[in-house]
Protein backbone atom coordinates (compact mmCIF):
# COMPACT_ATOMS: atom_id res chain seq x y z
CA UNK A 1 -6.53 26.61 -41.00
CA UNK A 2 -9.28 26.57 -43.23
CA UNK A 3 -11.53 24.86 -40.94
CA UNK A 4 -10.93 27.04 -37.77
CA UNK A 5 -11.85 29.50 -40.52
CA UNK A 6 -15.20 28.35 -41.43
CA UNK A 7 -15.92 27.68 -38.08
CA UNK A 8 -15.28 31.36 -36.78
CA UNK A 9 -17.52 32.16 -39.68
CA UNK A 10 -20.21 29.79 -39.24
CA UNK A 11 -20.27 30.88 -35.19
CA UNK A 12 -20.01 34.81 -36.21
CA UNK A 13 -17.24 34.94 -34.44
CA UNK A 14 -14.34 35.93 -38.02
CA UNK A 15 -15.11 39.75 -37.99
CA UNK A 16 -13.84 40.21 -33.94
CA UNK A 17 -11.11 37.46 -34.03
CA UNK A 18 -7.74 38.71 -35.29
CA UNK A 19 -6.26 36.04 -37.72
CA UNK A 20 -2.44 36.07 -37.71
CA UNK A 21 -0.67 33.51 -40.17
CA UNK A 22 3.31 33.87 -40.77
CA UNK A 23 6.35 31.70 -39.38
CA UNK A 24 9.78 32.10 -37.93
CA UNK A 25 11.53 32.19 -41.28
CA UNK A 26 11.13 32.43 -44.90
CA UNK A 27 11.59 30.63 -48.23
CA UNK A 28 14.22 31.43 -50.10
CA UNK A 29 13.22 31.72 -54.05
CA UNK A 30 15.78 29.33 -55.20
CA UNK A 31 17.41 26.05 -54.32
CA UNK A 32 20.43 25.78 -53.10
CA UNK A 33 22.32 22.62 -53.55
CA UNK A 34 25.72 21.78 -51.93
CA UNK A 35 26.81 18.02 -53.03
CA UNK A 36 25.99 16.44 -50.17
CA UNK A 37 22.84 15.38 -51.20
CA UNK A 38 21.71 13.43 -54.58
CA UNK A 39 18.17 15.49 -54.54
CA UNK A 40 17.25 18.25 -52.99
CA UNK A 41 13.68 18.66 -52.18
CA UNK A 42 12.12 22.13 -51.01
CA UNK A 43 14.28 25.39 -50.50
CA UNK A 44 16.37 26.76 -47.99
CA UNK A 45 15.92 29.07 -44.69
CA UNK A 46 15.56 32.96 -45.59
CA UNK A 47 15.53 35.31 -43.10
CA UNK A 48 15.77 38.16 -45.35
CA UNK A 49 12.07 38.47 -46.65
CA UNK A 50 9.36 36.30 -45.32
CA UNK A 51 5.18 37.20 -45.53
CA UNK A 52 3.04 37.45 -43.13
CA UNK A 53 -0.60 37.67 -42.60
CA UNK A 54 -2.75 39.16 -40.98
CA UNK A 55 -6.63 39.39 -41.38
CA UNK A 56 -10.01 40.05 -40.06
CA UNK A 57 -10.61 41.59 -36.51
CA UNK A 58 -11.11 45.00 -37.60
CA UNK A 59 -7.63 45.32 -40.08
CA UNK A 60 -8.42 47.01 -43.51
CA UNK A 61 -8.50 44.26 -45.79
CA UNK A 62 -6.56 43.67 -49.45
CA UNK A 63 -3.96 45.86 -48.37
CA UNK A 64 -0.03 43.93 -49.03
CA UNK A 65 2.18 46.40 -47.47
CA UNK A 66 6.04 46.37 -47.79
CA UNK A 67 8.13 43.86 -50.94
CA UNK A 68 11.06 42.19 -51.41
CA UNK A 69 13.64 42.62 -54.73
CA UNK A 70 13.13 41.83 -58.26
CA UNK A 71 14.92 38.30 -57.16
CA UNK A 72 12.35 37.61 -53.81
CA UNK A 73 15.33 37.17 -51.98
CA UNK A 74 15.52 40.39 -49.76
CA UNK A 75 12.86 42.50 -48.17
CA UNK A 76 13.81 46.12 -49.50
CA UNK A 77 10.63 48.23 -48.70
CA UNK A 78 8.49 48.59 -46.02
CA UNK A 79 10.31 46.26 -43.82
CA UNK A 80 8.65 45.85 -40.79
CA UNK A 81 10.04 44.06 -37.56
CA UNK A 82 8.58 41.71 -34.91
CA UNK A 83 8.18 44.37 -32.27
CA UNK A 84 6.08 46.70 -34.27
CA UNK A 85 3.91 43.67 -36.09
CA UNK A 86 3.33 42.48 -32.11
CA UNK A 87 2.27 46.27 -31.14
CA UNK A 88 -0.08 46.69 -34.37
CA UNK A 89 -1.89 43.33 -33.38
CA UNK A 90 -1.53 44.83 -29.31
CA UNK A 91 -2.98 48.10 -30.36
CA UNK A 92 -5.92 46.31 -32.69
CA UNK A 93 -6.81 44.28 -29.23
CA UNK A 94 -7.10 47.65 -27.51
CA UNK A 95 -4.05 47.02 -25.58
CA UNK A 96 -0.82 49.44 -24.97
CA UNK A 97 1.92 47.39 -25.54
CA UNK A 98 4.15 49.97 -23.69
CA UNK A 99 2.48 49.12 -20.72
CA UNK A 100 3.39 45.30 -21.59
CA UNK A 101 7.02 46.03 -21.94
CA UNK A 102 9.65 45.34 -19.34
CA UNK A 103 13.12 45.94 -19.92
């Protein structure tokens, strides 16, 4: 990532490309072991509060918008879902996404 970074940069290209980072799910803040295994390396699925980022391409920068519990476990402000993240980046591109949408 950091090298398709520096090259946007390098080729002026960062300040009009919109930069999305994020992934399906999240990292739970703990590790949860069940007996099964001797070690358990990394931590489990969380689909409760995950990050996502989103950069350059005309969004306001420094700005961390919505949080999770005292634990990190649970998103409990500002939650924000898929559809409306999609229509922010749709709407940043200049594009209704209500025109993209067919039911």
């Amino acid at each position: 990532m950091g090298a398709l970074l520096e090259d946007l940069k390098a080729s002026r290209l960062l300040k009009e490309t919109v930069v999305i980072i994020g992934g399906e799910f999240g990292r739970t803040p703990s590790v949860e072991v069940s007996g099964l295994v001797r070690v358990q390396n990394g931590r489990g699925h969380n689909n409760h509060g995950f990050s996502t980022l989103v950069a350059v391409g005309g969004f306001k920068g420094g700005l961390a918008y919505g949080s999770t519990d005292d634990f990190g476990f649970k998103a409990v402000e500002n939650r924000v879902h898929p559809h409306d993240l999609h229509a922010t980046v749709l709407h940043q591109l200049g594009l209704d996404h209500k025109k993209l949408t067919y039911r």
